[in-house]
Each structure stands twice: as structure tokens, then as C-alpha cells.
PDB file of N, CA and C in Angstrom:
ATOM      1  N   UNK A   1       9.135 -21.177  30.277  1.00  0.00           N
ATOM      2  CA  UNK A   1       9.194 -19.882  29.637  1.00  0.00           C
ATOM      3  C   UNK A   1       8.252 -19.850  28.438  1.00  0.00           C
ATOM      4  N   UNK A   2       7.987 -20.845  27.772  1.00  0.00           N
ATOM      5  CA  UNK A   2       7.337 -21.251  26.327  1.00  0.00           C
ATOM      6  C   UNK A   2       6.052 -20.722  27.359  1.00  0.00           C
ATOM      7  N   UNK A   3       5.433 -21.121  28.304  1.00  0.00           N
ATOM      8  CA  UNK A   3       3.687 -21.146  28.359  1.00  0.00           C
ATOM      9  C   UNK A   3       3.897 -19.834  28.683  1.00  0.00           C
ATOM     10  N   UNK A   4       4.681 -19.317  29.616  1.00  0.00           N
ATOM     11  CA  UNK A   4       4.731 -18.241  30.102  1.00  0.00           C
ATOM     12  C   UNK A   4       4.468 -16.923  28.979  1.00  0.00           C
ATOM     13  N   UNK A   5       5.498 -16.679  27.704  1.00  0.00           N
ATOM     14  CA  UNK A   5       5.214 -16.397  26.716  1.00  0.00           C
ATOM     15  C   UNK A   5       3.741 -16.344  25.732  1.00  0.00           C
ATOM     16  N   UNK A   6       3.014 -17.731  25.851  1.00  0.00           N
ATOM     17  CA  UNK A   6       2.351 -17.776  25.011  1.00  0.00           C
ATOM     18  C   UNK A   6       0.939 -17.483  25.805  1.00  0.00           C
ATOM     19  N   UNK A   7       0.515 -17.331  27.437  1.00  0.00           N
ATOM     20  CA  UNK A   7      -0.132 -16.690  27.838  1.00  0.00           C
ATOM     21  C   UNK A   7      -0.481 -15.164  27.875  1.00  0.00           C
ATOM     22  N   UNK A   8       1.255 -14.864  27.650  1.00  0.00           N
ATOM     23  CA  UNK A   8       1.647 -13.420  28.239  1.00  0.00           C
ATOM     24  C   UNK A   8       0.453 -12.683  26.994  1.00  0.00           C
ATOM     25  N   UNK A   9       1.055 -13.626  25.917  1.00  0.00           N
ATOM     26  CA  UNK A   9       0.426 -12.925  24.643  1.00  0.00           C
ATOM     27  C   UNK A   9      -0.801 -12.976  24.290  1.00  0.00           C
ATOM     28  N   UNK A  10      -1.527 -14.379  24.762  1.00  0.00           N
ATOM     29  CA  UNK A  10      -3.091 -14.466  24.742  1.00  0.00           C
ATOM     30  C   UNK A  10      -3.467 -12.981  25.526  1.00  0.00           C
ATOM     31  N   UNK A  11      -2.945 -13.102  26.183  1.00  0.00           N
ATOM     32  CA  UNK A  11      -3.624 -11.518  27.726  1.00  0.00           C
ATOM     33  C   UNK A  11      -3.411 -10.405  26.456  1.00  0.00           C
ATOM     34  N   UNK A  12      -2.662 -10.216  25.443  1.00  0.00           N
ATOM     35  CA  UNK A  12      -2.978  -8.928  25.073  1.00  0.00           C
ATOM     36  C   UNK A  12      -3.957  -8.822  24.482  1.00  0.00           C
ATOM     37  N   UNK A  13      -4.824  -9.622  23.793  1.00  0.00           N
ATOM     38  CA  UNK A  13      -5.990  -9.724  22.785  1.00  0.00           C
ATOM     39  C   UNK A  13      -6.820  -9.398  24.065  1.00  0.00           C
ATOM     40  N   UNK A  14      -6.964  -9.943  25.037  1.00  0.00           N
ATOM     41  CA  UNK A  14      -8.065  -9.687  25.753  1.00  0.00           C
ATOM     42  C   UNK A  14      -8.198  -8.928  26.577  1.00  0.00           C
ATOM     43  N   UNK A  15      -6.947  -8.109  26.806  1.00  0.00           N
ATOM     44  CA  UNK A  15      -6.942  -7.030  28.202  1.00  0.00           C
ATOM     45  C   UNK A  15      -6.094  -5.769  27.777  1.00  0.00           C
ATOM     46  N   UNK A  16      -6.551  -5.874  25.856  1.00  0.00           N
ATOM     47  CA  UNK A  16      -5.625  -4.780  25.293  1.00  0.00           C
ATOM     48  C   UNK A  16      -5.820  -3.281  26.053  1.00  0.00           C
ATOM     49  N   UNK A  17      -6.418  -2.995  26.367  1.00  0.00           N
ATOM     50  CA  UNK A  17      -6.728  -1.670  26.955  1.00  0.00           C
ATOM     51  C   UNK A  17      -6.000  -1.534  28.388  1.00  0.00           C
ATOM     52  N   UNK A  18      -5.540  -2.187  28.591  1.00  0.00           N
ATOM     53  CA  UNK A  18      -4.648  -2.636  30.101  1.00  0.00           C
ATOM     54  C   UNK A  18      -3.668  -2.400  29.082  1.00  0.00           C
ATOM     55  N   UNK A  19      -2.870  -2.777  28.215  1.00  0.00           N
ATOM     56  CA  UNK A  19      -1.771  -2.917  27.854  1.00  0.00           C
ATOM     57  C   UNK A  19      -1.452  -1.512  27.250  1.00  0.00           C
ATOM     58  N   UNK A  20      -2.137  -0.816  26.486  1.00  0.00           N
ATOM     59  CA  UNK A  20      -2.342   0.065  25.728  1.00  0.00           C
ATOM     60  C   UNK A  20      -2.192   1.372  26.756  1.00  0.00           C
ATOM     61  N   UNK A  21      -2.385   1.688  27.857  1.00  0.00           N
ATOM     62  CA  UNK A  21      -2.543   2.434  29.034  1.00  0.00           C
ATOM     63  C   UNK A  21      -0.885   2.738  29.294  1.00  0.00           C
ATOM     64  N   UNK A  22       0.242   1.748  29.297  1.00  0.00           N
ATOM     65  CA  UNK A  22       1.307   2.127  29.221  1.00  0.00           C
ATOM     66  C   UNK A  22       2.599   2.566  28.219  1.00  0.00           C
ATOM     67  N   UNK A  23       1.725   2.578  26.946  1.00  0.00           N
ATOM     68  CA  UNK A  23       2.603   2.428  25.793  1.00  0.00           C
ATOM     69  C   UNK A  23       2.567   4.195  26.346  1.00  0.00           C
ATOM     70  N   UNK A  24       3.530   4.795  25.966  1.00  0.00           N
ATOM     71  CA  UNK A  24       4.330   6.179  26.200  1.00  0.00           C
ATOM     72  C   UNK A  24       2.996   6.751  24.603  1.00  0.00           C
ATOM     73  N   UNK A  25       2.819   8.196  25.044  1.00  0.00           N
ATOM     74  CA  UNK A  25       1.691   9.090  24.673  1.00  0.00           C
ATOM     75  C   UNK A  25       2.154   9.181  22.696  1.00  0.00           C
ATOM     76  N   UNK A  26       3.793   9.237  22.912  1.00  0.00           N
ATOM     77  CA  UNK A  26       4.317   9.559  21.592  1.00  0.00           C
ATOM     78  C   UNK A  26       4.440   8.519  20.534  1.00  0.00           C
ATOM     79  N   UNK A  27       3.617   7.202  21.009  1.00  0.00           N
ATOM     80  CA  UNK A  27       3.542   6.442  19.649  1.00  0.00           C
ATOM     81  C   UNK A  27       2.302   6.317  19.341  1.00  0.00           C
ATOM     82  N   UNK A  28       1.597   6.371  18.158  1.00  0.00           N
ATOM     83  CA  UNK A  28       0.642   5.986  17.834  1.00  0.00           C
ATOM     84  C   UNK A  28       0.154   4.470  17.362  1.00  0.00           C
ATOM     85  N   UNK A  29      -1.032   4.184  16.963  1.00  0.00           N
ATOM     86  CA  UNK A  29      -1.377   3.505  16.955  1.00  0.00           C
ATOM     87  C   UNK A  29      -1.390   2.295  18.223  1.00  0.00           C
ATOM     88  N   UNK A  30      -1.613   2.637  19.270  1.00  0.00           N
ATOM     89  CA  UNK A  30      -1.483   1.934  20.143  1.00  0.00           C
ATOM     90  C   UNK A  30      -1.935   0.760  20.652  1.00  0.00           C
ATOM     91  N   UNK A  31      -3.551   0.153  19.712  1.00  0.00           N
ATOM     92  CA  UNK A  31      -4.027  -1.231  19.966  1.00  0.00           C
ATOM     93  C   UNK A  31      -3.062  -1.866  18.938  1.00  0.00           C
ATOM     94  N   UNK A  32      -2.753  -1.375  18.116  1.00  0.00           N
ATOM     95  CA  UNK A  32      -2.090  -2.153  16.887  1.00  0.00           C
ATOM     96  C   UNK A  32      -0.946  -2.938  16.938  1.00  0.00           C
ATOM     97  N   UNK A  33      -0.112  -1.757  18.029  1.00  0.00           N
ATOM     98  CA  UNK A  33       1.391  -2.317  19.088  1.00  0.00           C
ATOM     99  C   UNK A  33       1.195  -3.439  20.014  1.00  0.00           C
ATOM    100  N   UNK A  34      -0.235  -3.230  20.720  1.00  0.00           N
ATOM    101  CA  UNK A  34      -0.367  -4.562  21.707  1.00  0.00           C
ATOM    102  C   UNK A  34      -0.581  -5.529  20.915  1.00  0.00           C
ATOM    103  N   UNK A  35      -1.364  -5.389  19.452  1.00  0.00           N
ATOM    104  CA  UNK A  35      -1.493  -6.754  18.995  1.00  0.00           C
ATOM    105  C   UNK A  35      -0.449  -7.470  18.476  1.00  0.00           C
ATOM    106  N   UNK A  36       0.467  -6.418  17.713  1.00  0.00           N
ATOM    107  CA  UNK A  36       1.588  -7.158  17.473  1.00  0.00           C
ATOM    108  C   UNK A  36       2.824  -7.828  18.367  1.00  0.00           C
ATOM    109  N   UNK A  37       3.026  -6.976  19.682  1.00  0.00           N
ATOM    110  CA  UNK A  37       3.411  -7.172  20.329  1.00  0.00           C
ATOM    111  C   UNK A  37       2.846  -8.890  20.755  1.00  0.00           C
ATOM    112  N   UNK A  38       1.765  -8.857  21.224  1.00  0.00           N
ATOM    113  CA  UNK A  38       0.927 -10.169  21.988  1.00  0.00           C
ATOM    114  C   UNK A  38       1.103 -10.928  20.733  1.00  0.00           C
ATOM    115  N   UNK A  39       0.934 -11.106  19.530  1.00  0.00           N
ATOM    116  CA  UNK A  39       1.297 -11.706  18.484  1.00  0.00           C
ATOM    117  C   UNK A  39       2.703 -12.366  18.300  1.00  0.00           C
ATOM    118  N   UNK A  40       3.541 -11.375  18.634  1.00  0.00           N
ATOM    119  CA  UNK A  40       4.640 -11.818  18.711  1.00  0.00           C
ATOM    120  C   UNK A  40       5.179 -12.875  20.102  1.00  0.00           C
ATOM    121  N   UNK A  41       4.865 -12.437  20.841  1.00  0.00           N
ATOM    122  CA  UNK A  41       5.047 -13.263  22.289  1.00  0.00           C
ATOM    123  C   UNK A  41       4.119 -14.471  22.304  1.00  0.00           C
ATOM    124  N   UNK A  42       2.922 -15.090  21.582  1.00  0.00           N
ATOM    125  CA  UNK A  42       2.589 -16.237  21.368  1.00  0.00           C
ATOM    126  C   UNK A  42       3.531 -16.982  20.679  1.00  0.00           C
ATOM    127  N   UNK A  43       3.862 -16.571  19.155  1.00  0.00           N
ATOM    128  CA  UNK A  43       4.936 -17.192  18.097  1.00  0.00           C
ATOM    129  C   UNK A  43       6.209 -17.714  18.749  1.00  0.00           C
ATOM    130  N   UNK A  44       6.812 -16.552  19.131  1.00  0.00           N
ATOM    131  CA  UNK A  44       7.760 -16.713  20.152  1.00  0.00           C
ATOM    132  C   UNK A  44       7.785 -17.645  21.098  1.00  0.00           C
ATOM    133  N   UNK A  45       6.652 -17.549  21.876  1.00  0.00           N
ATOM    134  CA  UNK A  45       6.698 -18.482  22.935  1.00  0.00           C
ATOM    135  C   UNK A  45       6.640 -20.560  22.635  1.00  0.00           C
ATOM    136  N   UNK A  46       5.562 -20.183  21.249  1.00  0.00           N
ATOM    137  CA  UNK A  46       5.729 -21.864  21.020  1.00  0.00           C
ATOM    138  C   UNK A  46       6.820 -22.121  20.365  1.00  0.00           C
ATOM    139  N   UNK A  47       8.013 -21.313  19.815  1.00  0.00           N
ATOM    140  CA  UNK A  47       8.700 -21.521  18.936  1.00  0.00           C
ATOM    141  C   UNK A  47       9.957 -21.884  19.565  1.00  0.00           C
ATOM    142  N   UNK A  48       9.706 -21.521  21.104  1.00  0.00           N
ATOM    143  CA  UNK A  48      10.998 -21.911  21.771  1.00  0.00           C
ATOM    144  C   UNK A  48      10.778 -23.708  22.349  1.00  0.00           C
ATOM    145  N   UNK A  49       9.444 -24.419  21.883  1.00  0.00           N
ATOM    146  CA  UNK A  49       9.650 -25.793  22.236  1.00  0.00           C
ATOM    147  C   UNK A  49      10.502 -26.390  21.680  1.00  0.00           C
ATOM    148  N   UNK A  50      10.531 -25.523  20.332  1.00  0.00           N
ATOM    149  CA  UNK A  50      11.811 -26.718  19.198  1.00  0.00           C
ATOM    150  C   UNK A  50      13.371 -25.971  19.509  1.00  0.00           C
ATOM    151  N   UNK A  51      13.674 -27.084  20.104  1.00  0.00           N
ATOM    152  CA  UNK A  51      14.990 -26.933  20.521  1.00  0.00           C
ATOM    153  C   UNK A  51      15.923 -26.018  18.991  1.00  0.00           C
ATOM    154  N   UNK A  52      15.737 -27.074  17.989  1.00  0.00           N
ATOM    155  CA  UNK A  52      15.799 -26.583  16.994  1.00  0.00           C
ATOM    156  C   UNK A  52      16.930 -24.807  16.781  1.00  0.00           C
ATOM    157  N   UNK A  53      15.419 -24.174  16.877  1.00  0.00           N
ATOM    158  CA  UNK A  53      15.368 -22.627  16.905  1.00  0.00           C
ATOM    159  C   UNK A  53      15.580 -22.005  18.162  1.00  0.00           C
ATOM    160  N   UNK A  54      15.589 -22.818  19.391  1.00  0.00           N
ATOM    161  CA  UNK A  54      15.877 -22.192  20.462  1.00  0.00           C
ATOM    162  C   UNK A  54      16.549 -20.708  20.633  1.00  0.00           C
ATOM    163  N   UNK A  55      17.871 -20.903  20.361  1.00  0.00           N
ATOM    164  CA  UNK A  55      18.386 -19.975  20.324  1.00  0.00           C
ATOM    165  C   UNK A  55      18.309 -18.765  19.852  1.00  0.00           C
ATOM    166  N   UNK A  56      17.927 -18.887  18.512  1.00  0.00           N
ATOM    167  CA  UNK A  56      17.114 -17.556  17.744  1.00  0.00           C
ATOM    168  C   UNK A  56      16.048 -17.003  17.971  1.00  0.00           C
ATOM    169  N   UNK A  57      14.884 -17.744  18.288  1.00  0.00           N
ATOM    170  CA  UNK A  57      14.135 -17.243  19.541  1.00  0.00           C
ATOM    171  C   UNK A  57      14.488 -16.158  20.762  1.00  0.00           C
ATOM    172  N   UNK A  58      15.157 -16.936  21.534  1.00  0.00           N
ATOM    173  CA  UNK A  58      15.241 -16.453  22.583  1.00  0.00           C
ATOM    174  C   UNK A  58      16.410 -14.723  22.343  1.00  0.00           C
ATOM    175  N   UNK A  59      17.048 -14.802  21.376  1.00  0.00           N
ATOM    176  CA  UNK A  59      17.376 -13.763  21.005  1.00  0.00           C
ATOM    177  C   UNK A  59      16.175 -12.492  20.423  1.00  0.00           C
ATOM    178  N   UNK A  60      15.231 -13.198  20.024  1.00  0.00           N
ATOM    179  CA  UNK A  60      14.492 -12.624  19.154  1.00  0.00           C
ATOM    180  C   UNK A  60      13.390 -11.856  20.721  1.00  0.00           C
ATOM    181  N   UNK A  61      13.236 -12.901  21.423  1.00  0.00           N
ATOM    182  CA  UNK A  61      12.472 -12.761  22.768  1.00  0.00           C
ATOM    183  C   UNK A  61      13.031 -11.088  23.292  1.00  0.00           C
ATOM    184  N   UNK A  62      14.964 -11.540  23.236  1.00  0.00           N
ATOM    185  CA  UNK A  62      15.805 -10.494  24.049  1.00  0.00           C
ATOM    186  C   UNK A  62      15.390  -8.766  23.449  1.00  0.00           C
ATOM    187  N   UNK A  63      15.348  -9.144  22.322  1.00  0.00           N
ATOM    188  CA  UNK A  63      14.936  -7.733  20.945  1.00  0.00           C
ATOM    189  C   UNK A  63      13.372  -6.981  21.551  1.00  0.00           C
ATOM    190  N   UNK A  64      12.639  -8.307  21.231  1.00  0.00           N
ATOM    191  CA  UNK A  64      11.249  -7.840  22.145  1.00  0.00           C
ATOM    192  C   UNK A  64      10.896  -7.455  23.423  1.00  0.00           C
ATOM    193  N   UNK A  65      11.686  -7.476  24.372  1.00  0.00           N
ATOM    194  CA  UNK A  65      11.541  -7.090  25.299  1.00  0.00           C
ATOM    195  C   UNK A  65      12.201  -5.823  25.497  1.00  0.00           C
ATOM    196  N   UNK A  66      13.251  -5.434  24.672  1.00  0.00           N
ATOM    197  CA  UNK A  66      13.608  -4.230  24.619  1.00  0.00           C
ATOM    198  C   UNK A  66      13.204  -3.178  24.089  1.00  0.00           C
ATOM    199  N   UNK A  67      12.218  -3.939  23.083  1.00  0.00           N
ATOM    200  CA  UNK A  67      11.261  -3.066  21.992  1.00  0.00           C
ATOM    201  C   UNK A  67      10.265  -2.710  22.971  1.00  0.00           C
ATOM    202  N   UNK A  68      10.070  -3.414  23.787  1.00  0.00           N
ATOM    203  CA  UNK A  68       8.594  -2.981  24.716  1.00  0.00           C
ATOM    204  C   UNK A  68       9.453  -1.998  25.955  1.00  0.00           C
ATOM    205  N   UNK A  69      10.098  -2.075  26.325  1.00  0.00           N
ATOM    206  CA  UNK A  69      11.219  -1.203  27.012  1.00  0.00           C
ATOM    207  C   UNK A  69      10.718   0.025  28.055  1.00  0.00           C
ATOM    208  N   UNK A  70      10.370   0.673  26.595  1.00  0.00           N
ATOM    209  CA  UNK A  70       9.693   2.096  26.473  1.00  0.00           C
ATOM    210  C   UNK A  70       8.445   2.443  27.579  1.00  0.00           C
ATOM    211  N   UNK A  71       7.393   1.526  27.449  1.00  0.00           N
ATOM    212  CA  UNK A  71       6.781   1.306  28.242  1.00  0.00           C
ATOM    213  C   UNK A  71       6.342   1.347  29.809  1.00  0.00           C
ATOM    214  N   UNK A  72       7.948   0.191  29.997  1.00  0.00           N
ATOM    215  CA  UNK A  72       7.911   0.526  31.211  1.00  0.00           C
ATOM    216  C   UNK A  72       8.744   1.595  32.060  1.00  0.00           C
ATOM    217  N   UNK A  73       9.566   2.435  31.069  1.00  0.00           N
ATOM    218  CA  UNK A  73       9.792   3.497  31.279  1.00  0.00           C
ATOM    219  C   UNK A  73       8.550   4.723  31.556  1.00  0.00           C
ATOM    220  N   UNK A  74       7.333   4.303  31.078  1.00  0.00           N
ATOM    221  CA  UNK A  74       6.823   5.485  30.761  1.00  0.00           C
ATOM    222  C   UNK A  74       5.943   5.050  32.116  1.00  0.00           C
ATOM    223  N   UNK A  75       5.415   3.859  32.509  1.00  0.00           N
ATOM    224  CA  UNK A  75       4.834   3.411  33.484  1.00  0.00           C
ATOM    225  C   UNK A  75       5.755   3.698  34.702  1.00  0.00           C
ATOM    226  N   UNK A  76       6.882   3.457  34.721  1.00  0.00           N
ATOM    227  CA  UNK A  76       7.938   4.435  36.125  1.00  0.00           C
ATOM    228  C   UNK A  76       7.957   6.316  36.367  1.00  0.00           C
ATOM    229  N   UNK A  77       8.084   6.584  34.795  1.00  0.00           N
ATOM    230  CA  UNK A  77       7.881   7.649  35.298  1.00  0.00           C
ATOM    231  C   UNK A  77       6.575   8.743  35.279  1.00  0.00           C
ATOM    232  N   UNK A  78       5.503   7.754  35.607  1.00  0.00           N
ATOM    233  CA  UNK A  78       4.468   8.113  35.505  1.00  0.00           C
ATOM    234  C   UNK A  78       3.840   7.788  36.794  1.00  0.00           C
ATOM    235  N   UNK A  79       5.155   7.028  37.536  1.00  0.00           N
ATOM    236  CA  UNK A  79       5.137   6.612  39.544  1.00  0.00           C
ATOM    237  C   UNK A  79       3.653   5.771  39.308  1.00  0.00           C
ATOM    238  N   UNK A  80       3.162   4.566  38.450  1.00  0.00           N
ATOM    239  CA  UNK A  80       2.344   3.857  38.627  1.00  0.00           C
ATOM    240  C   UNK A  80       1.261   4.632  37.908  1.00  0.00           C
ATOM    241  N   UNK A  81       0.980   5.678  37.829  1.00  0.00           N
ATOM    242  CA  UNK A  81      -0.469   6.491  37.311  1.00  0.00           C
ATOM    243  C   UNK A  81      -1.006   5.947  35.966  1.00  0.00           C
ATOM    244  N   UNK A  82      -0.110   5.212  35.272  1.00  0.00           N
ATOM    245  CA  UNK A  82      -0.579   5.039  34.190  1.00  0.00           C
ATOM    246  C   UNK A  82      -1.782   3.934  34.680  1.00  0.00           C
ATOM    247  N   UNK A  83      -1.158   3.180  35.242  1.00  0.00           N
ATOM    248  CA  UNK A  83      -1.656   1.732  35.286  1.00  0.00           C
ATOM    249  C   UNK A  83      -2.610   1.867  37.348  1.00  0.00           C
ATOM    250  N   UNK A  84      -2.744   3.214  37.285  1.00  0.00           N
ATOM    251  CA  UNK A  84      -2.889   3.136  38.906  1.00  0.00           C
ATOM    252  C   UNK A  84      -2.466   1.628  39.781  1.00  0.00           C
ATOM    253  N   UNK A  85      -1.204   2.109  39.722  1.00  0.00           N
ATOM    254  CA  UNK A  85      -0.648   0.625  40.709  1.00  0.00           C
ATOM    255  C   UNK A  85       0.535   1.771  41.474  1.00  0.00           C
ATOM    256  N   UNK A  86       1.366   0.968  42.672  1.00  0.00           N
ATOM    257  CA  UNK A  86       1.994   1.806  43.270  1.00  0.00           C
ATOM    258  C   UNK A  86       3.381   2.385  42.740  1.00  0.00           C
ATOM    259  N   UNK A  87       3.948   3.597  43.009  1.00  0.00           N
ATOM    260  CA  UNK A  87       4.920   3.766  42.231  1.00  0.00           C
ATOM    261  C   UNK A  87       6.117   2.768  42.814  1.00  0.00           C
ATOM    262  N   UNK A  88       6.142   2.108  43.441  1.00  0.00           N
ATOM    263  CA  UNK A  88       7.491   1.148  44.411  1.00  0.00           C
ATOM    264  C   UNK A  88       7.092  -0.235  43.059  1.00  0.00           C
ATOM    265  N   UNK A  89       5.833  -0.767  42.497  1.00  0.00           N
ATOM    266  CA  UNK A  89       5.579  -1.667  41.797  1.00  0.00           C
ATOM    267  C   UNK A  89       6.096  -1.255  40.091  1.00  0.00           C
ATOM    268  N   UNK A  90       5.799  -0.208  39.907  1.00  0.00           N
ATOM    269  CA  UNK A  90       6.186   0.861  38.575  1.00  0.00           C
ATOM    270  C   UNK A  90       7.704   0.422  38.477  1.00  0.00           C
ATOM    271  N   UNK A  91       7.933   0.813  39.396  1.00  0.00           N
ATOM    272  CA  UNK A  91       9.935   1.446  38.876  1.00  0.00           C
ATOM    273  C   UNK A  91      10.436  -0.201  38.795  1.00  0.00           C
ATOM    274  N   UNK A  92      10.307  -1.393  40.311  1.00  0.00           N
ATOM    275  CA  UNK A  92      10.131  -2.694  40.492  1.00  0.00           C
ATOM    276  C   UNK A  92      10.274  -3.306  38.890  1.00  0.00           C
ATOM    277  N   UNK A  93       9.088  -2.875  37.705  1.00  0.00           N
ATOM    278  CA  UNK A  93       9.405  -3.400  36.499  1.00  0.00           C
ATOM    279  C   UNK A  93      10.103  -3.447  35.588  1.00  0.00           C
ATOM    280  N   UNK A  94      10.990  -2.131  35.915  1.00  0.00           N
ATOM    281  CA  UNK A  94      12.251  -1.350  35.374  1.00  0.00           C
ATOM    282  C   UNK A  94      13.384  -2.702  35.261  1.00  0.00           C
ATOM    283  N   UNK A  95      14.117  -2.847  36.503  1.00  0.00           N
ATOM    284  CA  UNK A  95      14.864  -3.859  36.635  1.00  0.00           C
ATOM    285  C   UNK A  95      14.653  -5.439  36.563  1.00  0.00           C
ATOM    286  N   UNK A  96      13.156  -5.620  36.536  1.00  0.00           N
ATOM    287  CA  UNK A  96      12.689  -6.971  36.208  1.00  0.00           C
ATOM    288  C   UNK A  96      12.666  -7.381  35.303  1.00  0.00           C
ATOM    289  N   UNK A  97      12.696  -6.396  34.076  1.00  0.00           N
ATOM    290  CA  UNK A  97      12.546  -6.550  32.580  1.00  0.00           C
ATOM    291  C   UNK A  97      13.621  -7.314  32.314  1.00  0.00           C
ATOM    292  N   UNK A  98      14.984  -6.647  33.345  1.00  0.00           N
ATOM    293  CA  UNK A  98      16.308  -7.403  32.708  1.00  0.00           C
ATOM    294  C   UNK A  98      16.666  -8.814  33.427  1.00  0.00           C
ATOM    295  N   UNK A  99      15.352  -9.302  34.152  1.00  0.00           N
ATOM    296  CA  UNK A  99      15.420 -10.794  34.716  1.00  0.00           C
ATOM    297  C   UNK A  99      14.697 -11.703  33.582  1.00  0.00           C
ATOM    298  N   UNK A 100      14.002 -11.091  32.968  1.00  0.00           N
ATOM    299  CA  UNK A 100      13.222 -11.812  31.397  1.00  0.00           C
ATOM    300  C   UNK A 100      14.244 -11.769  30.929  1.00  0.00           C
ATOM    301  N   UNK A 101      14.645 -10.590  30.065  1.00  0.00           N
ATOM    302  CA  UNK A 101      16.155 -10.660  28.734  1.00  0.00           C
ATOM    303  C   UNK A 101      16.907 -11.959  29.635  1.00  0.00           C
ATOM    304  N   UNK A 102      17.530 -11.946  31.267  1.00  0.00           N
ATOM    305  CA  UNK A 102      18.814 -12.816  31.095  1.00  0.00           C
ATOM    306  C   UNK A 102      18.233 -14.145  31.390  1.00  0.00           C
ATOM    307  N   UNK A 103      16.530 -14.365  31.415  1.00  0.00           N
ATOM    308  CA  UNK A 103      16.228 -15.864  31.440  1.00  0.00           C
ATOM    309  C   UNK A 103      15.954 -16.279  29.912  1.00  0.00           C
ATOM    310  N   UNK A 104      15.831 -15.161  28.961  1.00  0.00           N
ATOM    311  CA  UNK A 104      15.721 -15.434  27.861  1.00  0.00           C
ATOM    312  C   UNK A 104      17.038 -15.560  27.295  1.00  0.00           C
ATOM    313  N   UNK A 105      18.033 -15.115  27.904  1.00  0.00           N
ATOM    314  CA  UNK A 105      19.516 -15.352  27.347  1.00  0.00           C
ATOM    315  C   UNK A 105      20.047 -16.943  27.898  1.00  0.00           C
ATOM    316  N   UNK A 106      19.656 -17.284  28.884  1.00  0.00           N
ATOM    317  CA  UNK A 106      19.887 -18.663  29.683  1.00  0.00           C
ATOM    318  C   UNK A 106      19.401 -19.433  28.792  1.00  0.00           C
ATOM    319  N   UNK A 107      18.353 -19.436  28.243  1.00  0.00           N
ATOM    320  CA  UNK A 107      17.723 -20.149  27.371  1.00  0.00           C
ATOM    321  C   UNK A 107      18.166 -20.393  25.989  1.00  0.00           C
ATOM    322  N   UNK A 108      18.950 -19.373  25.384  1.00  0.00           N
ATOM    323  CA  UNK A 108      19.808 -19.177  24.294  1.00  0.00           C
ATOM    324  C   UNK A 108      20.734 -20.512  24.459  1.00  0.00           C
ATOM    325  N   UNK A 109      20.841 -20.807  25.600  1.00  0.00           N
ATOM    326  CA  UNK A 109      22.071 -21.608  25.904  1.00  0.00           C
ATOM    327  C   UNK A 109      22.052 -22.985  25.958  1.00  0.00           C
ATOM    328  N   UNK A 110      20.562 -23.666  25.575  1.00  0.00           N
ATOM    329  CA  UNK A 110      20.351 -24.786  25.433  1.00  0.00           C
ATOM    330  C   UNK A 110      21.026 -25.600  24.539  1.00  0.00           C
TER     331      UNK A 110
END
């Protein structure tokens, strides 16, 4: 989950305009969200090696993924257009989101 994280977040620096395409029309600043966002999901991601902090992490992971939420709401009901991908792949991310939160909650549990 740690590399997984800390790739997820390298990809926003470099494919911000991919990322930026689904943030919903009504927030602004929208490269600023991917960076922090991708900022956050690097930190995050190495921060879950130390057992340590595990847990607070992965809570912190659970927060962020809900904060990004929005998104893929706006990418479902936008049936894929945002991101021209299919709308069966769109909605697909809806319920996947909550396979991250409960592997990030599994992880809480170390």
C-alpha cells in the first residue's frame, strides 16, 4: 500500500492535467488540489512504513480519500466524459474508492 501511495502521488506532479479534468467545475484552484492532494499521498504513503504511525496514517489515508470523493462523483456523473473513459469504468470508481478506505482501515490494524 506504502509504494502504491507514493506512486499514486508522484503521477500527480506529472499527469496533473489528467487529474485536474475530474475535480467537479465548483472548486477552484484546481492544479493546486492535485498538488496537494499528490503531496499528500506521497507523505502518507512513506509514512505508513513506520509501523510506529501506522495507524494514524492510515486514518489520515481514510480522510483523504474521502476528501477526493467529490471527484469521482463528478467523473460518474459525467458517465466517463470527463476523463473520456467508459461510463461502466466511471461509476466502477464509485464503489472502489470504498475498497482503498477498507484496505486503508485493514491497515489501521497492524
Amino acid at each position: 500500500m506504502s509504494i502504491f501511495y507514493i506512486l499514486i502521488g508522484i503521477s500527480h506532479f506529472f499527469i496533473s492535467e489528467w487529474y485536474m479534468q475530474i475535480i467537479p467545475p465548483i472548486f477552484p484552484f484546481k492544479l493546486e488540489l492535485v498538488y496537494i492532494s499528490g503531496f499528500f499521498e506521497i507523505l502518507f504513503g512513506f509514512l505508513l512504513i513506520f509501523k510506529r504511525v501506522r495507524f494514524i496514517i492510515s486514518w489520515l489515508i481514510i480522510l483523504l480519500l474521502i476528501a477526493v470523493y467529490p471527484s469521482n462523483i463528478y467523473l460518474a456523473i459525467s458517465n466517463g466524459q470527463a476523463l473520456n473513459i467508459s461510463p461502466f469504468i466511471a461509476w466502477l470508481r464509485l464503489p472502489l474508492q470504498f475498497v482503498f478506505i477498507f484496505v486503508a482501515y485493514w491497515h489501521s490494524k497492524d
